[in-house]
N, C-alpha and C. Protein backbone atom coordinates (compact mmCIF):
# COMPACT_ATOMS: atom_id res chain seq x y z
N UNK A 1 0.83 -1.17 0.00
CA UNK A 1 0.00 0.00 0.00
C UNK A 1 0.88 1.24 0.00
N UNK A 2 0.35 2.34 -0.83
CA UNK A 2 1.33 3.27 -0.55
C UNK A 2 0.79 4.17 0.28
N UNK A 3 2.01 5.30 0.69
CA UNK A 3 2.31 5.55 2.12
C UNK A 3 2.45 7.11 1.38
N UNK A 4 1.31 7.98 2.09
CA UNK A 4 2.24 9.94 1.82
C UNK A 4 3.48 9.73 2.26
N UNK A 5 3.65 9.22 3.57
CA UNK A 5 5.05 9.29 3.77
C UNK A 5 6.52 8.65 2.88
N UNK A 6 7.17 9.48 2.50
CA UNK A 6 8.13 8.82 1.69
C UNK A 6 9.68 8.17 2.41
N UNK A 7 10.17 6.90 2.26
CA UNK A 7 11.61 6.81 3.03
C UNK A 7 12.90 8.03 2.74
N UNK A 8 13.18 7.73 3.53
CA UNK A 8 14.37 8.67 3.26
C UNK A 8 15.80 8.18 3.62
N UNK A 9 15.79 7.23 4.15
CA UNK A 9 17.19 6.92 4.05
C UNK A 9 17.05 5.10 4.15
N UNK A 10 18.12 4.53 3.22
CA UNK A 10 18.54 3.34 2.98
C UNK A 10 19.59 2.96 4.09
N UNK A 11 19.03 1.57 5.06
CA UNK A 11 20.05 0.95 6.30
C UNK A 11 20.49 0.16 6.23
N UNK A 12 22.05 -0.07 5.86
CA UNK A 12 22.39 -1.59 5.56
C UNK A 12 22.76 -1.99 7.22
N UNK A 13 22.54 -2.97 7.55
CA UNK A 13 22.38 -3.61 8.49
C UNK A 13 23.27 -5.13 8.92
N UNK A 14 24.07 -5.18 9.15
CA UNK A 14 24.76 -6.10 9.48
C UNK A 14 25.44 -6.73 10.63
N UNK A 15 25.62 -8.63 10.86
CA UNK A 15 25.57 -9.07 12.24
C UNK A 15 26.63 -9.69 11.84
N UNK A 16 28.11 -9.78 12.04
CA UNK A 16 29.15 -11.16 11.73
C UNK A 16 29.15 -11.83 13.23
N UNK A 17 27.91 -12.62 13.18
CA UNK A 17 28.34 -12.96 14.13
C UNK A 17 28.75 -12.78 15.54
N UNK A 18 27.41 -13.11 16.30
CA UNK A 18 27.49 -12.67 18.27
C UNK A 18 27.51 -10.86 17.64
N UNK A 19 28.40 -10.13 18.85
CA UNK A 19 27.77 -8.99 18.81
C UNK A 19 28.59 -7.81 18.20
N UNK A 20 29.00 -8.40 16.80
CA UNK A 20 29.44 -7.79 15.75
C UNK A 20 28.77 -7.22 14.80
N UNK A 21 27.91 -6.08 15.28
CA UNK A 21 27.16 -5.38 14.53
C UNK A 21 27.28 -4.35 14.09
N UNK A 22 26.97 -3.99 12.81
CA UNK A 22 26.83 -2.11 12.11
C UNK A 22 25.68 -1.76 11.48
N UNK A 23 25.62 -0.59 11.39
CA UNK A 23 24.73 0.01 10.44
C UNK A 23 25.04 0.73 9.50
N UNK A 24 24.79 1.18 8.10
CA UNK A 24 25.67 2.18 7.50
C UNK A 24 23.96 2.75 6.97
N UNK A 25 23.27 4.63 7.59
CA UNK A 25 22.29 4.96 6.83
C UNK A 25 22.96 5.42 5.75
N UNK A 26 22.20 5.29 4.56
CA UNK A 26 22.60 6.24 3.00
C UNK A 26 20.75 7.12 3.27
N UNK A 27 21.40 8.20 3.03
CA UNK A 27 20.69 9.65 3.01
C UNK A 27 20.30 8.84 1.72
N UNK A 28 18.81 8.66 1.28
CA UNK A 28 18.37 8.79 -0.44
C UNK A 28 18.18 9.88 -0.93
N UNK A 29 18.75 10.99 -0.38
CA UNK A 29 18.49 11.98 -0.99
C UNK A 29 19.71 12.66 -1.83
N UNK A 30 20.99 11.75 -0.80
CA UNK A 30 22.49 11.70 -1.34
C UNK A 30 22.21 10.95 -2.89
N UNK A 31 21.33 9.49 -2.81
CA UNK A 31 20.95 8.40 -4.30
C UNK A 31 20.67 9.57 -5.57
N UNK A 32 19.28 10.66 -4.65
CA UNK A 32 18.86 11.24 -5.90
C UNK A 32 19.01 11.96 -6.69
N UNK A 33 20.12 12.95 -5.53
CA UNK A 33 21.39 13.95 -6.39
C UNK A 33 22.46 13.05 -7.32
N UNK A 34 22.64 12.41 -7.02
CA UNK A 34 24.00 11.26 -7.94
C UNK A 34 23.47 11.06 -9.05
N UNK A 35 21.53 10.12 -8.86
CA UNK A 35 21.04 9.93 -10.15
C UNK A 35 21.05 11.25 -10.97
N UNK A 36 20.74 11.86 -10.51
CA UNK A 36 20.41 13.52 -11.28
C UNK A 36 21.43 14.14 -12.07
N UNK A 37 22.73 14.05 -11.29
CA UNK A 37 23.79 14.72 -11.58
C UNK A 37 24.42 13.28 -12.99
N UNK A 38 24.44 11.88 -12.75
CA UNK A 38 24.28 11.16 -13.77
C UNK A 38 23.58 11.15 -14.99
N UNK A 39 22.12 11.68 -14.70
CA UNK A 39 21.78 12.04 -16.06
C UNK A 39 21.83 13.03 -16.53
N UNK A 40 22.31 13.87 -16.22
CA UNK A 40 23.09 15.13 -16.92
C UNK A 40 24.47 14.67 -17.53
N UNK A 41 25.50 14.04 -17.44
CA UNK A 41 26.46 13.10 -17.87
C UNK A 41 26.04 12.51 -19.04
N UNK A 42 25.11 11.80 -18.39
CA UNK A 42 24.22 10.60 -19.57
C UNK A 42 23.91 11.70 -21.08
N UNK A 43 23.26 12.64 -20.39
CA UNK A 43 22.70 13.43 -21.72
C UNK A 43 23.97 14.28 -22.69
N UNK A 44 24.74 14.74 -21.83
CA UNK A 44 26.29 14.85 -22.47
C UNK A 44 26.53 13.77 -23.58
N UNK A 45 26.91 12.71 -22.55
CA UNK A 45 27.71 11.46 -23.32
C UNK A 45 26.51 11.16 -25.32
N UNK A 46 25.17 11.46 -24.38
CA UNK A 46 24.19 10.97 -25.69
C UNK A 46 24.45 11.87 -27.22
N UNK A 47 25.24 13.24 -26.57
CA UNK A 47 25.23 14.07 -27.61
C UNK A 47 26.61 13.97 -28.07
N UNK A 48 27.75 13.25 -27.59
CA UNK A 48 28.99 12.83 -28.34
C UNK A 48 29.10 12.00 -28.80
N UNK A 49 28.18 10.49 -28.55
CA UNK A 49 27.91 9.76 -29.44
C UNK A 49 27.07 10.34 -30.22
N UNK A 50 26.28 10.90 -30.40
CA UNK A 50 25.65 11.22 -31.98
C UNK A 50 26.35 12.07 -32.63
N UNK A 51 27.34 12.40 -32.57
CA UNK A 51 28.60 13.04 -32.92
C UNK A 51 29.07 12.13 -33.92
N UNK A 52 29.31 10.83 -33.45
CA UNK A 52 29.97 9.70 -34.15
C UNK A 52 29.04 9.35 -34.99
N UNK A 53 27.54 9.31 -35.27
CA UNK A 53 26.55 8.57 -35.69
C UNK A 53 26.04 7.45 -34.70
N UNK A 54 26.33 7.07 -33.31
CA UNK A 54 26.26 6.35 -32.85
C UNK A 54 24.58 6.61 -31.99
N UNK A 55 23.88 5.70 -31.98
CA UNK A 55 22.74 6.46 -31.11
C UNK A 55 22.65 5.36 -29.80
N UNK A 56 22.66 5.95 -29.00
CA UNK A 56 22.62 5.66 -27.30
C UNK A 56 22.13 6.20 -26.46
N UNK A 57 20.93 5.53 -25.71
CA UNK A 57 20.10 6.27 -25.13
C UNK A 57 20.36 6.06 -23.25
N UNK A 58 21.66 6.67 -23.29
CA UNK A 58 21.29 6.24 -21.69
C UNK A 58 21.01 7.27 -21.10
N UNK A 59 20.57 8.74 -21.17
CA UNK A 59 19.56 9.76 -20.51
C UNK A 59 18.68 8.61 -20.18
N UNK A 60 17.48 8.31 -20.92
CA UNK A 60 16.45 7.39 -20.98
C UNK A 60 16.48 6.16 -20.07
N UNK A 61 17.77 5.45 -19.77
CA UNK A 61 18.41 4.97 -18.81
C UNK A 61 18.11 4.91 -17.20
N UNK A 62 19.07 6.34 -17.00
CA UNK A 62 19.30 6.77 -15.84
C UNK A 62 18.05 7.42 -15.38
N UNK A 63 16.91 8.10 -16.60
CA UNK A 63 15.93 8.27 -16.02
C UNK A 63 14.79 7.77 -15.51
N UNK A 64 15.06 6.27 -16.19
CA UNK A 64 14.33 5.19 -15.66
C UNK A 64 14.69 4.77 -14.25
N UNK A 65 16.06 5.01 -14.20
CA UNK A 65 16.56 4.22 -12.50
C UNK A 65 15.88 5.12 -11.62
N UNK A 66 15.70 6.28 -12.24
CA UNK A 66 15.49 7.51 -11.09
C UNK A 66 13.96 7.56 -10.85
N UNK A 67 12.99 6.96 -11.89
CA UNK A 67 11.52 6.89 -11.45
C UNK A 67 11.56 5.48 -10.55
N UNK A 68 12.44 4.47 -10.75
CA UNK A 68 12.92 3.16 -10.03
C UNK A 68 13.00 3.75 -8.67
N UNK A 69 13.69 4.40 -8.44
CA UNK A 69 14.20 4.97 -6.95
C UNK A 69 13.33 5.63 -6.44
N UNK A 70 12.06 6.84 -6.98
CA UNK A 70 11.11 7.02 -6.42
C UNK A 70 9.84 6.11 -6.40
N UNK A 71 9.67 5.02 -6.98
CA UNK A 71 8.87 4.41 -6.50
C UNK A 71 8.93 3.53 -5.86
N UNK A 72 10.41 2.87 -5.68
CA UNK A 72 10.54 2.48 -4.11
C UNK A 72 10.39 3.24 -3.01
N UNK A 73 11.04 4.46 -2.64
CA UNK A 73 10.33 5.30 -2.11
C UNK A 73 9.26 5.23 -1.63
N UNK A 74 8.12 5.70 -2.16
CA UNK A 74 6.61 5.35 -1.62
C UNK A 74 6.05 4.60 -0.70
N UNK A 75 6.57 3.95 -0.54
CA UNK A 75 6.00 2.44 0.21
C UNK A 75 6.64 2.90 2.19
N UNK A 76 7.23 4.12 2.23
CA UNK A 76 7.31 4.06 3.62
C UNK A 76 8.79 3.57 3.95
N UNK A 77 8.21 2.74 4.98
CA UNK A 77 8.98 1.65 5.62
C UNK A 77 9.28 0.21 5.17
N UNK A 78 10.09 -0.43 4.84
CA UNK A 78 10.09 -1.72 4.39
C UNK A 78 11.18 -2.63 4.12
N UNK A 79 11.49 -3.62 4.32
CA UNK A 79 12.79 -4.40 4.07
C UNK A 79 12.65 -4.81 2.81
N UNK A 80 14.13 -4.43 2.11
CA UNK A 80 13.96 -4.69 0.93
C UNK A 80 15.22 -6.13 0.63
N UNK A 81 15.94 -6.75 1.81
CA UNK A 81 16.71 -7.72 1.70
C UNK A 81 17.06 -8.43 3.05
N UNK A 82 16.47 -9.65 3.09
CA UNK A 82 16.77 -10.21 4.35
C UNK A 82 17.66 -11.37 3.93
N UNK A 83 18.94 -11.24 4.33
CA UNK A 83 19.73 -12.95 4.36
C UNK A 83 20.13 -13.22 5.54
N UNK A 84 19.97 -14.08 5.79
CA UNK A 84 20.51 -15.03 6.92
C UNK A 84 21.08 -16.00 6.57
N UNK A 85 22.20 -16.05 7.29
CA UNK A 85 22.89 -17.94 7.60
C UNK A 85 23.19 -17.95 8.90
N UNK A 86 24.09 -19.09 9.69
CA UNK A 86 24.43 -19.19 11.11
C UNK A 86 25.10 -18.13 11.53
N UNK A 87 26.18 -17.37 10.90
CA UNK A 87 27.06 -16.55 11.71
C UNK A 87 26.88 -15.10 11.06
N UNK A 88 26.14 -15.05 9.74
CA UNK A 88 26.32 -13.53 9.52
C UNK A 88 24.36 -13.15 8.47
N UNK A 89 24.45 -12.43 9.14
CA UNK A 89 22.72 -11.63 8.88
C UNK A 89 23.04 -10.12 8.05
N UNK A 90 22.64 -9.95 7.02
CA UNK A 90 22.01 -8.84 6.30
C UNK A 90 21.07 -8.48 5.93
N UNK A 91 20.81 -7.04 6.29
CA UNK A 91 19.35 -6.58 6.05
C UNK A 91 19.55 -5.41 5.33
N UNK A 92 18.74 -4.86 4.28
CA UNK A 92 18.70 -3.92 3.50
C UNK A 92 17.17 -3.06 3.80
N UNK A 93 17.11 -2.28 4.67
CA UNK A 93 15.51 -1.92 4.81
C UNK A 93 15.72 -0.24 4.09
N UNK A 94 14.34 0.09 3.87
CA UNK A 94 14.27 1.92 3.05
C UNK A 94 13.32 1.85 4.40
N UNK A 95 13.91 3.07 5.01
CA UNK A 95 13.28 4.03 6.18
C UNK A 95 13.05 5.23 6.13
């Protein structure tokens, strides 16, 4: 279900084992400037290959990852990777 509220930061989450634990948050707002500032690159690069005759669409690309990234978003809260084995646990949740 979606959520007004949007996540805002990505928690990687990790256990090696007994009480060897971290967290690392990523700001998604750090993701959405990178994507952004990438497809400005992308749209560069698209206009030096057609320079060559070459046609390559990775604007179209990166702007797909970037509607990708906001519609994960949406959903709030949610784990988006649970592994487990005996000695080491990873979790990927958008908060």
């Amino acid at each position: 279900m979606w959520s007004k509220k949007r996540s805002s930061f990505l928690l990687i989450r990790c256990s090696l084992g007994g009480i060897k634990r971290f967290t690392i948050p990523i700001p998604l707002l750090v993701i959405d400037s990178t994507l952004e500032a990438i497809a400005d690159l992308a749209m560069v690069g698209d206009l030096f290959f057609r320079m060559w005759g070459k046609r390559l669409d990775l604007n179209i690309l990166v702007r797909m990852s970037i509607e990708f990234m906001n519609e994960l978003r949406r959903y709030d809260q949610w784990q988006m990777v649970r592994v487990e084995t005996e000695k080491v646990k990873v979790y990927i949740d958008f908060w």
